[in-house]
Protein backbone atom coordinates (compact mmCIF):
# COMPACT_ATOMS: atom_id res chain seq x y z
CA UNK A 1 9.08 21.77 27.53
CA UNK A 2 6.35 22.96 29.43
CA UNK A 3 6.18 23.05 33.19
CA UNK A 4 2.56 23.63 34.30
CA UNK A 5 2.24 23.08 37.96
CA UNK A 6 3.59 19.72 36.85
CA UNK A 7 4.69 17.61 40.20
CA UNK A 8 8.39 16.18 40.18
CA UNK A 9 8.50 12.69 40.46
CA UNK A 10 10.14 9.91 42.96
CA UNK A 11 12.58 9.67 40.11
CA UNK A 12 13.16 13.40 39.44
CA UNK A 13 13.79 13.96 43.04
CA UNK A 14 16.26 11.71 43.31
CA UNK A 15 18.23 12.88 40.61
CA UNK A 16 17.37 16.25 41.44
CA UNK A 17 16.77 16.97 37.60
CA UNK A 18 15.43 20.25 37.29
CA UNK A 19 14.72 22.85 33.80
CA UNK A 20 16.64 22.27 30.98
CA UNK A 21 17.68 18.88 32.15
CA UNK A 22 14.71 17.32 32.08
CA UNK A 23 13.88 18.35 28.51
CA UNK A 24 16.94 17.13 27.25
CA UNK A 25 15.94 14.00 28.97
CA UNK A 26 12.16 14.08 27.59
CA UNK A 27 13.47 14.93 24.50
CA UNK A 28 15.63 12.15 23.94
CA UNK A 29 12.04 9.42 24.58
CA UNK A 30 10.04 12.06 22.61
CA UNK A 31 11.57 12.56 19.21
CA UNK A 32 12.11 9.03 18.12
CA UNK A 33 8.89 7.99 19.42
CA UNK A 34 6.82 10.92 17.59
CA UNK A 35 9.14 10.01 14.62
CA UNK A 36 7.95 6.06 14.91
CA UNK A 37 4.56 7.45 15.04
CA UNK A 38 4.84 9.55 11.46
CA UNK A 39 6.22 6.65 9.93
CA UNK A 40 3.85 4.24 11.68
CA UNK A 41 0.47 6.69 10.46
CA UNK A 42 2.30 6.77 6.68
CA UNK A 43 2.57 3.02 6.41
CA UNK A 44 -1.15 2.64 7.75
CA UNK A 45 -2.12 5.41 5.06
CA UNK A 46 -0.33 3.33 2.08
CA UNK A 47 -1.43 -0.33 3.07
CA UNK A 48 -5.17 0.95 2.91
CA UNK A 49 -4.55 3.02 -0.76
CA UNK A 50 -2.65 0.61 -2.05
CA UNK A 51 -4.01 -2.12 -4.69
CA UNK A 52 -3.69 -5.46 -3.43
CA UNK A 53 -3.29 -6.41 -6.94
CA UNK A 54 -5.41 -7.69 -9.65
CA UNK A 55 -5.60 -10.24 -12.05
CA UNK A 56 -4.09 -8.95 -15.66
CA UNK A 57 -6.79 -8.32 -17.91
CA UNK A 58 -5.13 -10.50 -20.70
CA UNK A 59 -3.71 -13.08 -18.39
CA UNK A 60 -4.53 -16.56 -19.40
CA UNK A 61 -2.53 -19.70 -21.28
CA UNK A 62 -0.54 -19.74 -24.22
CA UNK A 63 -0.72 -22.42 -27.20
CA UNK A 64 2.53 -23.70 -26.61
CA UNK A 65 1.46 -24.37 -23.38
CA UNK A 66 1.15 -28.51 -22.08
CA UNK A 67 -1.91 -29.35 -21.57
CA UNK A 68 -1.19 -31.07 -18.25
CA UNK A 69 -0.43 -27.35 -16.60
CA UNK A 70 -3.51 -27.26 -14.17
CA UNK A 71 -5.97 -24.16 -15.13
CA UNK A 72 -7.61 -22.85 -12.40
CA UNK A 73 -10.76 -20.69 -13.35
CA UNK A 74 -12.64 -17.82 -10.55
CA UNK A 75 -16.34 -18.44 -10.95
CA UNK A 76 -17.31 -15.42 -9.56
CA UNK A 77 -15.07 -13.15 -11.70
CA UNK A 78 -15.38 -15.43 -14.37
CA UNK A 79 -11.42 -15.27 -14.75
CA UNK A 80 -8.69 -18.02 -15.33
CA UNK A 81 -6.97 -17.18 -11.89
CA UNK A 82 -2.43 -16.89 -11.85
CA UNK A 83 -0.85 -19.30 -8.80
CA UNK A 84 -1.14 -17.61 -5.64
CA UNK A 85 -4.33 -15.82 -6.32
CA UNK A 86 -7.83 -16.77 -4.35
CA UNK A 87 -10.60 -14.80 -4.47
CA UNK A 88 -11.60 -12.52 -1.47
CA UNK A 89 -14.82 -12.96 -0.17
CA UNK A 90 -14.85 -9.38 1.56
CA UNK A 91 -13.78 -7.48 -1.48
CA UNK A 92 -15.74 -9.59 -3.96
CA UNK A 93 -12.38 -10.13 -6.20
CA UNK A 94 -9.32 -12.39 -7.00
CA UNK A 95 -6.35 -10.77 -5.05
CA UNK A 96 -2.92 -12.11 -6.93
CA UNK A 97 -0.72 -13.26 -3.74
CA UNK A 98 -3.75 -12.74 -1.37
CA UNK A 99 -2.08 -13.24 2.34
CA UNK A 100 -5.38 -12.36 4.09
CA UNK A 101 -8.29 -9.71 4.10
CA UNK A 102 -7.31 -7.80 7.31
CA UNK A 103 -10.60 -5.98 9.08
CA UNK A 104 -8.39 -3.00 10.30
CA UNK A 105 -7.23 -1.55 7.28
CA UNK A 106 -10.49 -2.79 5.19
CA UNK A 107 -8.14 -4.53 2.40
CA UNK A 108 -6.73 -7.55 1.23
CA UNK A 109 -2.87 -7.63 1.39
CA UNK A 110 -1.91 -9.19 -1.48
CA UNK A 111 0.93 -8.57 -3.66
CA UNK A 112 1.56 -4.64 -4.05
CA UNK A 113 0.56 -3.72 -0.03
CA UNK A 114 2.46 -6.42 1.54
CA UNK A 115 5.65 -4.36 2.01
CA UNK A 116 3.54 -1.37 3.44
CA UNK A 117 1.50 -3.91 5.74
CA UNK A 118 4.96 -5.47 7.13
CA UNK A 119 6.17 -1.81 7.62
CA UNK A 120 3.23 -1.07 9.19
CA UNK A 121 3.54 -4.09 12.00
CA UNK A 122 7.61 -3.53 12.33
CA UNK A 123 6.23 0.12 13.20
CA UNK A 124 3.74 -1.14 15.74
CA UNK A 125 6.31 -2.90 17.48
CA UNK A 126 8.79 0.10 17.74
CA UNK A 127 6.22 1.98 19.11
CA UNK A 128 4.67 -0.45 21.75
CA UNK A 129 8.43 -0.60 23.01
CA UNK A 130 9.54 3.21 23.01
């Protein structure tokens, strides 16, 4: 702890915490918030590297398949699109699971980054209350 002219406070006084005392108490705030803020930063990193996920190359319908199953087809990526997928205007692709296109991380969370983007909100919280 460093103590550079630093000026006690009402609360300080009070409990006439002095030294060593007061970095055991500082210490106690500091550690679990620095430790929300590494995982907090690691989450952030992962939902923006992560691939939203992409349609499978060879996706598409079977022959045994009835012919009352509704086909839905991307005409932009010229793709027969899986349930759950929509095409992102933003990224200029179909995102399988799309959720939303989220400005702050610059990606879709779709299927593979939704765990990370959760993380990273559950981690937000934590640290807006420590």
């Amino acid at each position: 702890c460093f103590f550079f002219f630093k000026q006690k406070t009402a609360y300080e006084m009070q409990r006439g915490l002095v030294g060593s005392e007061m970095c055991i108490r500082d210490s106690f705030i500091l550690v679990p918030f620095h430790f929300f803020l590494l995982m907090f930063l690691w989450s952030l990193i992962q939902t923006i590297i992560t691939d939203p996920g992409r349609v499978p190359i060879y996706w598409g319908f079977y022959m045994g398949d009835p012919e009352t199953k509704r086909k839905r087809y991307c005409l932009m990526c010229n793709v027969f699109k899986p349930d759950r997928c929509h095409h992102c205007s933003a990224c200029n692709r179909c995102v399988l699971n799309m959720d939303h296109h989220c400005p702050w991380v610059n990606n879709c969370i779709g299927f593979w980054n939704r765990k990370y983007f959760l993380l990273l909100l559950f981690y937000t919280c934590l640290l807006y209350t420590s």
